[in-house]
N, C-alpha and C. Protein backbone atom coordinates (compact mmCIF):
# COMPACT_ATOMS: atom_id res chain seq x y z
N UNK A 1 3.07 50.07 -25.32
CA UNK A 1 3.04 48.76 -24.70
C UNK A 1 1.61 48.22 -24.78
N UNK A 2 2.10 47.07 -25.07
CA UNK A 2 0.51 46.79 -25.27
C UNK A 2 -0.57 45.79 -24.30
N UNK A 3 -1.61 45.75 -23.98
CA UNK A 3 -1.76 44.89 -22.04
C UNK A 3 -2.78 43.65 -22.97
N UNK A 4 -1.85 42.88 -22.03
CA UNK A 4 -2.32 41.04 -22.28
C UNK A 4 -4.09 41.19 -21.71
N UNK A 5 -4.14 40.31 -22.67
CA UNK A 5 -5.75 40.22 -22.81
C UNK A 5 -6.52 39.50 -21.59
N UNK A 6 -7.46 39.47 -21.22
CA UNK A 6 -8.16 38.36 -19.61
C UNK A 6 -8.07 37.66 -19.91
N UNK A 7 -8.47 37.06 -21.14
CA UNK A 7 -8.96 35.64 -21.27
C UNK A 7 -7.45 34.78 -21.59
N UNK A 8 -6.48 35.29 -22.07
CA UNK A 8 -5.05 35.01 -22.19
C UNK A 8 -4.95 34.87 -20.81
N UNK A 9 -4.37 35.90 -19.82
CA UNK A 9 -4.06 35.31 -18.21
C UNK A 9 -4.73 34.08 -17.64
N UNK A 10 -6.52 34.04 -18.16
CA UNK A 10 -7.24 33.06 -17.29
C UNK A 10 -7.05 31.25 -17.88
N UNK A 11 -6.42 31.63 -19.01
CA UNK A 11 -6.41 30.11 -20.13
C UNK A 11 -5.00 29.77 -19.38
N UNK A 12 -4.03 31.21 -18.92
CA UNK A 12 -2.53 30.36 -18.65
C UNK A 12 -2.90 30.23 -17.23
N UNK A 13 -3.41 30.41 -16.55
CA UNK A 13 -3.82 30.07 -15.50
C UNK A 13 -4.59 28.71 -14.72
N UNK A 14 -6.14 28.30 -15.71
CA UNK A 14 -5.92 27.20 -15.65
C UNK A 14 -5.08 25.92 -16.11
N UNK A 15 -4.39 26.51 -17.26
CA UNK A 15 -3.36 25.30 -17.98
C UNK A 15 -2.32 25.11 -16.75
N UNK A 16 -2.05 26.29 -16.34
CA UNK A 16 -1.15 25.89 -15.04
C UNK A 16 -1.59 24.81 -13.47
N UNK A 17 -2.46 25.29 -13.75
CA UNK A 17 -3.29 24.71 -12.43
C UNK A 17 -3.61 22.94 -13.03
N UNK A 18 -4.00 22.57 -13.45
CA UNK A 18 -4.38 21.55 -14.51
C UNK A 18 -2.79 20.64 -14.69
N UNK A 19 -1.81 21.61 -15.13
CA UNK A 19 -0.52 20.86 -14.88
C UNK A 19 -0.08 20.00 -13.43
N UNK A 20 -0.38 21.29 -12.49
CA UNK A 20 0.08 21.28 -11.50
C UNK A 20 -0.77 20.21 -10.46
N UNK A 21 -1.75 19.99 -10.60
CA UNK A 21 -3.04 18.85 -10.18
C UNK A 21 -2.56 17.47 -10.76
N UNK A 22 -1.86 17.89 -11.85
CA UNK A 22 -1.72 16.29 -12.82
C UNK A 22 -0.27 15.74 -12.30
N UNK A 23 0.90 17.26 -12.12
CA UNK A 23 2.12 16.53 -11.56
C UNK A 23 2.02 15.71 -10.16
N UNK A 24 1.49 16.82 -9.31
CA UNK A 24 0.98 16.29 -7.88
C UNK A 24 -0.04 14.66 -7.57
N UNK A 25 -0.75 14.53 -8.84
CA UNK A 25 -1.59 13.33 -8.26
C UNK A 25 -0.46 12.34 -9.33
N UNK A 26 0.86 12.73 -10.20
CA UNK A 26 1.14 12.22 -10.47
C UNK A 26 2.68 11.06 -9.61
N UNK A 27 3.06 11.77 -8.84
CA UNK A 27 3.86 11.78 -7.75
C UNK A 27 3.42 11.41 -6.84
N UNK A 28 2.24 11.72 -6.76
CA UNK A 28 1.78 11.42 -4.97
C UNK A 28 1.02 9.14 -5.28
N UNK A 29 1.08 9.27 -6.77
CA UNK A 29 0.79 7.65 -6.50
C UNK A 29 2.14 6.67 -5.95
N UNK A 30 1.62 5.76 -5.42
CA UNK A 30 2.50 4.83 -4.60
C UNK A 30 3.38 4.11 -6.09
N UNK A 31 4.88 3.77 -5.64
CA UNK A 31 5.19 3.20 -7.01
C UNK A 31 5.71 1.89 -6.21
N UNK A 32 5.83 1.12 -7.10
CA UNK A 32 6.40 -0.73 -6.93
C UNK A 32 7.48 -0.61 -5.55
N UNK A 33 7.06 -1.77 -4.96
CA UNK A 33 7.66 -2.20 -3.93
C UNK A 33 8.55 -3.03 -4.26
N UNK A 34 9.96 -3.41 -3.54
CA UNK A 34 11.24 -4.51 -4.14
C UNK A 34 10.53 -5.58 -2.59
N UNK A 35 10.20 -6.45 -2.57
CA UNK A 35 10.63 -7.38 -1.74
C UNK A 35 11.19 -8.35 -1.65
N UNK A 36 12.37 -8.54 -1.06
CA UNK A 36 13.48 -9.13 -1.95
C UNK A 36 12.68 -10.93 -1.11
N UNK A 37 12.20 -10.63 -0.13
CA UNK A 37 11.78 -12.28 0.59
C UNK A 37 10.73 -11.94 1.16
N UNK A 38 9.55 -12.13 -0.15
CA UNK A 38 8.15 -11.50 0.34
C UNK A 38 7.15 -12.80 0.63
N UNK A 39 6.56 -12.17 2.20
CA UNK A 39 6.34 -13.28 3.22
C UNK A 39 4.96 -14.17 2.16
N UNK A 40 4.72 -15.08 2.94
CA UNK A 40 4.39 -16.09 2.46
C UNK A 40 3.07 -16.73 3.53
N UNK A 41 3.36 -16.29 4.99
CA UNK A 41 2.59 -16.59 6.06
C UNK A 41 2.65 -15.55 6.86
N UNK A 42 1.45 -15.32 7.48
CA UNK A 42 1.43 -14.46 8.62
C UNK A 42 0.83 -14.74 9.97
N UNK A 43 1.44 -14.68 10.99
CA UNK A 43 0.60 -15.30 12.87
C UNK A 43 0.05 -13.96 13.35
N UNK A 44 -1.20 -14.56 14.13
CA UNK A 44 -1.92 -13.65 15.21
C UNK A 44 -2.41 -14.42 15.85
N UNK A 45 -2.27 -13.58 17.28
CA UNK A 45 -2.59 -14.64 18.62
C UNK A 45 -2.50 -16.43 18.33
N UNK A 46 -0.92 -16.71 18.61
CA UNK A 46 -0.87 -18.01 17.83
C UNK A 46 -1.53 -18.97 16.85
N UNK A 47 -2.10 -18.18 15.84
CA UNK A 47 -2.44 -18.67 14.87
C UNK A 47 -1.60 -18.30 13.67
N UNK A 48 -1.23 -19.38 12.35
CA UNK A 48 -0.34 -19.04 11.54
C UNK A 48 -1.46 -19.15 10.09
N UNK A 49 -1.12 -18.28 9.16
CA UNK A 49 -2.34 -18.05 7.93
C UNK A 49 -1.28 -17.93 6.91
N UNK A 50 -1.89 -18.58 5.81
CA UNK A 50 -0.98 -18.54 4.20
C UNK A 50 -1.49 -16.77 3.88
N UNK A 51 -0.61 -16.03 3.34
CA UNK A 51 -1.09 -15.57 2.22
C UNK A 51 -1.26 -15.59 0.66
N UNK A 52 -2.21 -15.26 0.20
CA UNK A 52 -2.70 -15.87 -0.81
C UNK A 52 -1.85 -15.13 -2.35
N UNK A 53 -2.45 -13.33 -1.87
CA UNK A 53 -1.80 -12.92 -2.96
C UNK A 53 -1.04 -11.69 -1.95
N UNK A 54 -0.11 -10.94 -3.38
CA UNK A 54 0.51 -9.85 -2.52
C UNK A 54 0.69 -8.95 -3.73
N UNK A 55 0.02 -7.69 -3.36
CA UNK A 55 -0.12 -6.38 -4.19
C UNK A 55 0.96 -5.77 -3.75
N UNK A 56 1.79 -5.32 -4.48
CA UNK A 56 3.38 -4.46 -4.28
C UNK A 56 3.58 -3.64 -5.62
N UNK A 57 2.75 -3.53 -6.37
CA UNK A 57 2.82 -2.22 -7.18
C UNK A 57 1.89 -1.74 -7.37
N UNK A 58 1.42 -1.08 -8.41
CA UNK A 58 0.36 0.11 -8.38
C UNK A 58 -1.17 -0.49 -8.71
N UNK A 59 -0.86 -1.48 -9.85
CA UNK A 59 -1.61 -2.19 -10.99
C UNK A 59 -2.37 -3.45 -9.84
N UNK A 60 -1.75 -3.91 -9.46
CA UNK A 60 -2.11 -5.33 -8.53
C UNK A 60 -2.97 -4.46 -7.06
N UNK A 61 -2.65 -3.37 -6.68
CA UNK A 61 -3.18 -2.24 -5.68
C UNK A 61 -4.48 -2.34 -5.99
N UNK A 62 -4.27 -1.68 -7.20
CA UNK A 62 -5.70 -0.80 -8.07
C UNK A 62 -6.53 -2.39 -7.89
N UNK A 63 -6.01 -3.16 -8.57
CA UNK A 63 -7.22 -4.40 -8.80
C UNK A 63 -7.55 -5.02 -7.67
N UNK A 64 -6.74 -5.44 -6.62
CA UNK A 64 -6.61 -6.36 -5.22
C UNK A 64 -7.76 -7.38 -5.48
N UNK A 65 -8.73 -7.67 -5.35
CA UNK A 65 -9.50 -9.09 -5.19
C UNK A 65 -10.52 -8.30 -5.99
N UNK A 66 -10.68 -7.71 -6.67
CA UNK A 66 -11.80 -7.51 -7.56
C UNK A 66 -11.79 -8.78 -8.38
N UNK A 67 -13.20 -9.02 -8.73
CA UNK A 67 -13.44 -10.50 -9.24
C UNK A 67 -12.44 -12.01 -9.15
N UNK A 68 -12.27 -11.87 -8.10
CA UNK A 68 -11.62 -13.10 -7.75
C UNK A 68 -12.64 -13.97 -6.53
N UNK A 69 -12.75 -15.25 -6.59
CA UNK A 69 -13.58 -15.82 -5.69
C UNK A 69 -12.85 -15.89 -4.53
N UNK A 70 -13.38 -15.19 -3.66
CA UNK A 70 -12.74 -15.29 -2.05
C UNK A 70 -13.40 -15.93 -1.31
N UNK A 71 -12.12 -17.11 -0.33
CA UNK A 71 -13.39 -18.28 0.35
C UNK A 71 -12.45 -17.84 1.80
N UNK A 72 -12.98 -18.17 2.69
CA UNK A 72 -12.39 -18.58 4.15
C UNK A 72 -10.96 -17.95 4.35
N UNK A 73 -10.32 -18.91 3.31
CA UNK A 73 -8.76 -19.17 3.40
C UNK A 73 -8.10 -17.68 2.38
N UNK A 74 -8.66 -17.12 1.70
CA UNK A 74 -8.06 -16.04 0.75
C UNK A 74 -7.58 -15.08 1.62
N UNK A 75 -6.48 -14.90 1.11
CA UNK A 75 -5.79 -13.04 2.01
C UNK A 75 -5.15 -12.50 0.51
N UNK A 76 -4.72 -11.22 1.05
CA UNK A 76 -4.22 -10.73 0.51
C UNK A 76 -3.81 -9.21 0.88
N UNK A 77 -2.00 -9.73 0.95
CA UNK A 77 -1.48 -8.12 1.42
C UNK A 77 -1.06 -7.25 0.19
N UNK A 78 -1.54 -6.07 0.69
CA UNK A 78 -1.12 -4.89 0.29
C UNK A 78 0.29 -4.28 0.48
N UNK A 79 1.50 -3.59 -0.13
CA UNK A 79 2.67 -3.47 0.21
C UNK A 79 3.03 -1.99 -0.43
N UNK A 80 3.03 -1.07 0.65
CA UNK A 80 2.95 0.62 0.07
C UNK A 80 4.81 0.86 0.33
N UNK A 81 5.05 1.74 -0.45
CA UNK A 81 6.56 2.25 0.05
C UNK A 81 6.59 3.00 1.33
N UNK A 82 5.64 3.70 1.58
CA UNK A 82 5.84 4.40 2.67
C UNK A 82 4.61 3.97 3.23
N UNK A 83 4.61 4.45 4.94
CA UNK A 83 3.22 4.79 5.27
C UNK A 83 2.35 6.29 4.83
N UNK A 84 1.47 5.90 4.85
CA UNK A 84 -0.17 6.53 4.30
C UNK A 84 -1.17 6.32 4.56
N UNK A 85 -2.24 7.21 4.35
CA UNK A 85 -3.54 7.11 4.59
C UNK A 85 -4.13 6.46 3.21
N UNK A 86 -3.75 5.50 2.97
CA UNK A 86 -4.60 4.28 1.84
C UNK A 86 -5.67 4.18 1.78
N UNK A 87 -6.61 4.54 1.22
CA UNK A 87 -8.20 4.24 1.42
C UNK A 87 -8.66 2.79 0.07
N UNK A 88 -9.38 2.37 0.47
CA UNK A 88 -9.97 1.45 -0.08
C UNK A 88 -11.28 1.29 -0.91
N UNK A 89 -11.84 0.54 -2.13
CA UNK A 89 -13.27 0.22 -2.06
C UNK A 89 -13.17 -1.38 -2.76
N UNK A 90 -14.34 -1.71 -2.38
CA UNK A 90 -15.14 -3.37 -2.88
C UNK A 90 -15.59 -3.44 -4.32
N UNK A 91 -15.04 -2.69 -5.18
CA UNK A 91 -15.78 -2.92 -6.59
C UNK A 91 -15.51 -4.14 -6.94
N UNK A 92 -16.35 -5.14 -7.03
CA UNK A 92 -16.27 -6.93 -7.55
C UNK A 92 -15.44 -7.15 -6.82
N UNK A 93 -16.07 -7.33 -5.80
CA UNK A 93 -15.67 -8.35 -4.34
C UNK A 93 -16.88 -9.01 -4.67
N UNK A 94 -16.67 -10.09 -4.27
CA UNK A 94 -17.89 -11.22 -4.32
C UNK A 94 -17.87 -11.48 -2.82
N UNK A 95 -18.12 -11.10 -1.65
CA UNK A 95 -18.08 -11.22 -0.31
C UNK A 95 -17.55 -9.97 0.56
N UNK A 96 -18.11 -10.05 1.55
CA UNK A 96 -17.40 -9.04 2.92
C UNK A 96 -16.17 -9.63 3.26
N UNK A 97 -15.17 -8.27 3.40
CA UNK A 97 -13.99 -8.31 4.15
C UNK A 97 -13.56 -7.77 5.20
N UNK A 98 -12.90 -8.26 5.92
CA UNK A 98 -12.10 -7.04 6.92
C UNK A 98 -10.86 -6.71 6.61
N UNK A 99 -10.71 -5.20 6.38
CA UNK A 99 -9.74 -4.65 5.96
C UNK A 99 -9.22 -4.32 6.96
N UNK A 100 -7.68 -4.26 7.28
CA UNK A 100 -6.73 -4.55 8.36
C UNK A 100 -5.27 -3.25 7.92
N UNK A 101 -5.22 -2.27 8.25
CA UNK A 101 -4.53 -1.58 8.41
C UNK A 101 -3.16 -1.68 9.30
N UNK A 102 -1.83 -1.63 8.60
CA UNK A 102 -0.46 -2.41 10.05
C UNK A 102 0.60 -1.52 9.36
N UNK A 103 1.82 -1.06 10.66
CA UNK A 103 2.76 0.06 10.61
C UNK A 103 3.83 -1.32 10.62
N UNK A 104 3.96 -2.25 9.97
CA UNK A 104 5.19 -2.84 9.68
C UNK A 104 6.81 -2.73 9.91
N UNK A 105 7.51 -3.33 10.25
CA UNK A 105 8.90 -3.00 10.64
C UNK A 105 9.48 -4.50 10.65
N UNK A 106 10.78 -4.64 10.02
CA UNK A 106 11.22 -5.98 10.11
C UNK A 106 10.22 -7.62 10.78
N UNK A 107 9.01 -7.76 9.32
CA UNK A 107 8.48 -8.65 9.40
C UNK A 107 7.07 -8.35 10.59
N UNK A 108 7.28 -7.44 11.37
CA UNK A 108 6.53 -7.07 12.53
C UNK A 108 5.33 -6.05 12.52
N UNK A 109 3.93 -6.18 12.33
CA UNK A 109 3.24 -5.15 12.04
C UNK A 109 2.34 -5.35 13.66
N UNK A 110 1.89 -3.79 13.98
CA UNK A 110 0.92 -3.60 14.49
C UNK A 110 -0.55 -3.34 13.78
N UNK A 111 -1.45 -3.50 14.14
CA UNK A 111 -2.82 -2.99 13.45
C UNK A 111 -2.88 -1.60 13.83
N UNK A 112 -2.92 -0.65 13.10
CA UNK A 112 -3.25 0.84 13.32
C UNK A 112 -4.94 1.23 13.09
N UNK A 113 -5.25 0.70 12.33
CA UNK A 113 -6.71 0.90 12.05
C UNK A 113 -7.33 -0.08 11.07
N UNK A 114 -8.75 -0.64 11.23
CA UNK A 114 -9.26 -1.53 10.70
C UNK A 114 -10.77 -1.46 10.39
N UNK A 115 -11.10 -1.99 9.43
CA UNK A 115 -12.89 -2.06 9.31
C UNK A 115 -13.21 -3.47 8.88
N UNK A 116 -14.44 -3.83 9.86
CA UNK A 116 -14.91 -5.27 9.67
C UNK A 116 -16.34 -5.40 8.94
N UNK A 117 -15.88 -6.42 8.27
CA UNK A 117 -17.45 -7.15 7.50
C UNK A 117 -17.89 -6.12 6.32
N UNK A 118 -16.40 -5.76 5.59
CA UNK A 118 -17.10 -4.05 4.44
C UNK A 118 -17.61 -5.26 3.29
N UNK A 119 -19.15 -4.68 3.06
CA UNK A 119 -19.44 -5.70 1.77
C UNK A 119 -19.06 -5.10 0.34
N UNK A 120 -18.84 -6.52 -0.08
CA UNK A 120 -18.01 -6.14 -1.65
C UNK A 120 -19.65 -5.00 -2.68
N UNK A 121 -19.46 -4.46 -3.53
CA UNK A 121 -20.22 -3.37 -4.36
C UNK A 121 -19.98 -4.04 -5.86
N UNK A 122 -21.21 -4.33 -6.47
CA UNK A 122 -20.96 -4.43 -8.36
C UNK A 122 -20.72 -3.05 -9.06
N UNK A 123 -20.95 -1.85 -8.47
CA UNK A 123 -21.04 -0.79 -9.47
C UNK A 123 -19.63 -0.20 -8.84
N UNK A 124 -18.85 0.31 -9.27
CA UNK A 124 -17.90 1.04 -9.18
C UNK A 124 -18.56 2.89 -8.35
N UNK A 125 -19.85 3.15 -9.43
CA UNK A 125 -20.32 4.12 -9.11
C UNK A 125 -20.69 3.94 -7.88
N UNK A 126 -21.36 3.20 -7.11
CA UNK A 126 -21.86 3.34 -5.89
C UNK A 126 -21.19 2.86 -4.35
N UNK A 127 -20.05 2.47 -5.12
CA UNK A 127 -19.00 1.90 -3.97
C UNK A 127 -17.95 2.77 -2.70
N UNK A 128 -18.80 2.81 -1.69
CA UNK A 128 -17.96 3.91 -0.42
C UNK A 128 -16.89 3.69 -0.79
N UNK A 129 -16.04 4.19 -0.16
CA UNK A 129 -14.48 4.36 0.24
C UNK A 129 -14.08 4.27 1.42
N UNK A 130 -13.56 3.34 2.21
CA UNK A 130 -13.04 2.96 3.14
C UNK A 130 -11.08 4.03 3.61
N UNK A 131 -11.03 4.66 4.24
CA UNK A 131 -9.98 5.39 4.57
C UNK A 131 -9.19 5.14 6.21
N UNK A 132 -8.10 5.35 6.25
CA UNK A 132 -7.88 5.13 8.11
C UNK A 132 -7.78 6.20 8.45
N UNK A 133 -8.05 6.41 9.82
CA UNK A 133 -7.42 7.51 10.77
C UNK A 133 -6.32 7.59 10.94
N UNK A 134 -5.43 6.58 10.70
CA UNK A 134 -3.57 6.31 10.95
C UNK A 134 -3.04 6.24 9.29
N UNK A 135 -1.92 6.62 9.75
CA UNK A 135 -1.05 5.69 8.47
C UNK A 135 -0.59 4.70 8.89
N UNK A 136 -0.60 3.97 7.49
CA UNK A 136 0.01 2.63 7.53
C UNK A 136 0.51 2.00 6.22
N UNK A 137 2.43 1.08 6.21
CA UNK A 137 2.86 1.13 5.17
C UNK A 137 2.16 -0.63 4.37
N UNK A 138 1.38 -1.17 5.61
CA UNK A 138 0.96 -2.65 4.65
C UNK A 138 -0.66 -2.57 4.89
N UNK A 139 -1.50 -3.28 4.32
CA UNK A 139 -2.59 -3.25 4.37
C UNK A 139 -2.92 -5.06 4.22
N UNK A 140 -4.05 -5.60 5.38
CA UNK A 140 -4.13 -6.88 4.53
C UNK A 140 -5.80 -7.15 4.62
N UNK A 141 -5.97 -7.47 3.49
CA UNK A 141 -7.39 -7.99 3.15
C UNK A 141 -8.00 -9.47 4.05
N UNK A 142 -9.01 -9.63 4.04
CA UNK A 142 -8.95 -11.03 4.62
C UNK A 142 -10.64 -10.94 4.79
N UNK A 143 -11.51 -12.78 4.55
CA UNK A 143 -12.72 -12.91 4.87
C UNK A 143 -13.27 -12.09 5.99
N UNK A 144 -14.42 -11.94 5.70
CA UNK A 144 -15.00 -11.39 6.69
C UNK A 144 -15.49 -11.74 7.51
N UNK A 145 -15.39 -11.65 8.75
CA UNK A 145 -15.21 -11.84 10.29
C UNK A 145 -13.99 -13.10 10.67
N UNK A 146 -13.10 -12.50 9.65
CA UNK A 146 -11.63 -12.67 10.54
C UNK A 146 -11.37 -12.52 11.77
N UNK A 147 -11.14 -10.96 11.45
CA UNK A 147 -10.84 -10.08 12.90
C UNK A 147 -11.68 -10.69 14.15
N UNK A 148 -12.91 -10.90 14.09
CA UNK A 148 -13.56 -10.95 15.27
C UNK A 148 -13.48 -12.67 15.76
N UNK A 149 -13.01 -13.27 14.91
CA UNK A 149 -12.59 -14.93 15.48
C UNK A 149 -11.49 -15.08 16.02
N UNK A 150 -10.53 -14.32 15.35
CA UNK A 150 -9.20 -14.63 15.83
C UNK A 150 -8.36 -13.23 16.65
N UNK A 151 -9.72 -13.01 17.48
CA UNK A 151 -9.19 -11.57 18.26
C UNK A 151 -8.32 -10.31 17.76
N UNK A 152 -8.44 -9.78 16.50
CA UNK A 152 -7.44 -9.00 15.89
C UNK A 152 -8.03 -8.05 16.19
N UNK A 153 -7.99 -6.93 16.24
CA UNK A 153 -8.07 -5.09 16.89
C UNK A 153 -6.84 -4.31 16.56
N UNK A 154 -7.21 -2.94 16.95
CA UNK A 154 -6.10 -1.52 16.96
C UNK A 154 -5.36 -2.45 18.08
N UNK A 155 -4.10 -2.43 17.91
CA UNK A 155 -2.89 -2.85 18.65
C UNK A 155 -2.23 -3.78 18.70
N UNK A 156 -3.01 -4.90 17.69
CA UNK A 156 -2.74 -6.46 18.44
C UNK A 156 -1.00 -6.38 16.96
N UNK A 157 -0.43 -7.29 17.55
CA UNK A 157 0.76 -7.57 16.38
C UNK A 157 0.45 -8.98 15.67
N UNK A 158 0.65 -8.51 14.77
CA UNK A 158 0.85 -9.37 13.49
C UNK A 158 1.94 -9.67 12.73
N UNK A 159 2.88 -10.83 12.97
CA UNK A 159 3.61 -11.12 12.12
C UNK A 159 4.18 -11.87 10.81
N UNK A 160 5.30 -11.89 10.07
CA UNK A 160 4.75 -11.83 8.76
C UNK A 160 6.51 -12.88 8.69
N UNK A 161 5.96 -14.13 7.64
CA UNK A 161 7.40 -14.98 7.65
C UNK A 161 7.31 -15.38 6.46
C-alpha cells in the first residue's frame, strides 16, 4: 500500500477550503427583490418625502449613490430579502449621509439602527465601513442631517406608500 504524499493532502485541503469560502460568500449574497408596488414616498413625524431611487438587487446595492449628485431632496432605499446585518461604505458619494437602518413589515418600518452625517470617501481603499448592531430587511440613504431635522432615531416609524 502505498501512503499519499503531504503536499497531496495539503493542496486537497486548501482547494477544499477555497471551494467552500467561495460557495458560502457565494450564497450568503443578497439576491433581487420582487416588489410588485414599490413605494414611491415615505412619512416621518408627519412629514411625507419622494424617494428618489430604489436598490432591490445586488448590482444597484453594490453601486447605491456612488457618483451620483446628491442634493437635499435625493433618497434612496435599499431592499434586502431578508433581514441582516448590511454594512455600508461612501466610495463616490459627493456629500454626507445619514444612513437609516428599518425592520419593515407591510409598508411599516421601524429604525433599528442608524449613523448620521457619514462623509462620502474618493478612494475605495480608504473608505470605513459602516455596519448595524440590529438587523434590518430595508436600508434608506438620505442627505445629511436628515435625521436630526426631522426627529428620526432608534424607534421612530417610518412609513412607506
Amino acid at each position: 500500500m502505498r501512503a499519499t504524499n503531504p503536499r497531496t493532502i495539503l493542496a486537497i485541503t486548501i482547494a477544499l477550503a477555497v471551494l467552500s469560502y467561495a460557495a458560502y460568500t457565494f450564497l450568503s449574497i443578497p439576491r433581487a427583490v420582487s416588489l410588485p408596488n414599490p413605494p414611491s414616498r415615505f412619512a416621518v413625524n408627519g412629514r411625507t418625502f419622494g424617494i428618489t431611487y430604489i436598490a432591490a438587487d445586488q448590482n444597484s446595492r453594490a453601486t447605491g449613490l456612488m457618483n451620483k449628485k446628491v442634493t437635499n431632496s435625493t433618497t434612496m432605499l435599499f431592499v434586502f430579502p431578508s433581514p441582516g446585518e448590511y454594512s455600508f461604505w461612501m466610495s463616490g458619494v459627493n456629500t454626507t449621509l445619514d444612513i437609516i437602518w428599518l425592520n419593515v413589515s407591510a409598508d411599516v418600518g421601524r429604525v433599528v439602527y442608524m449613523v448620521r452625517n457619514v462623509p462620502g470617501c474618493s478612494s475605495p481603499v480608504s473608505c470605513p465601513v459602516y455596519q448595524p448592531y440590529s438587523t434590518a430587511n430595508w436600508v434608506l440613504e438620505v442627505k445629511g442631517g436628515f435625521a436630526e431635522a426631522h426627529g428620526v432615531e432608534v424607534g421612530t416609524t417610518i412609513t412607506f406608500s
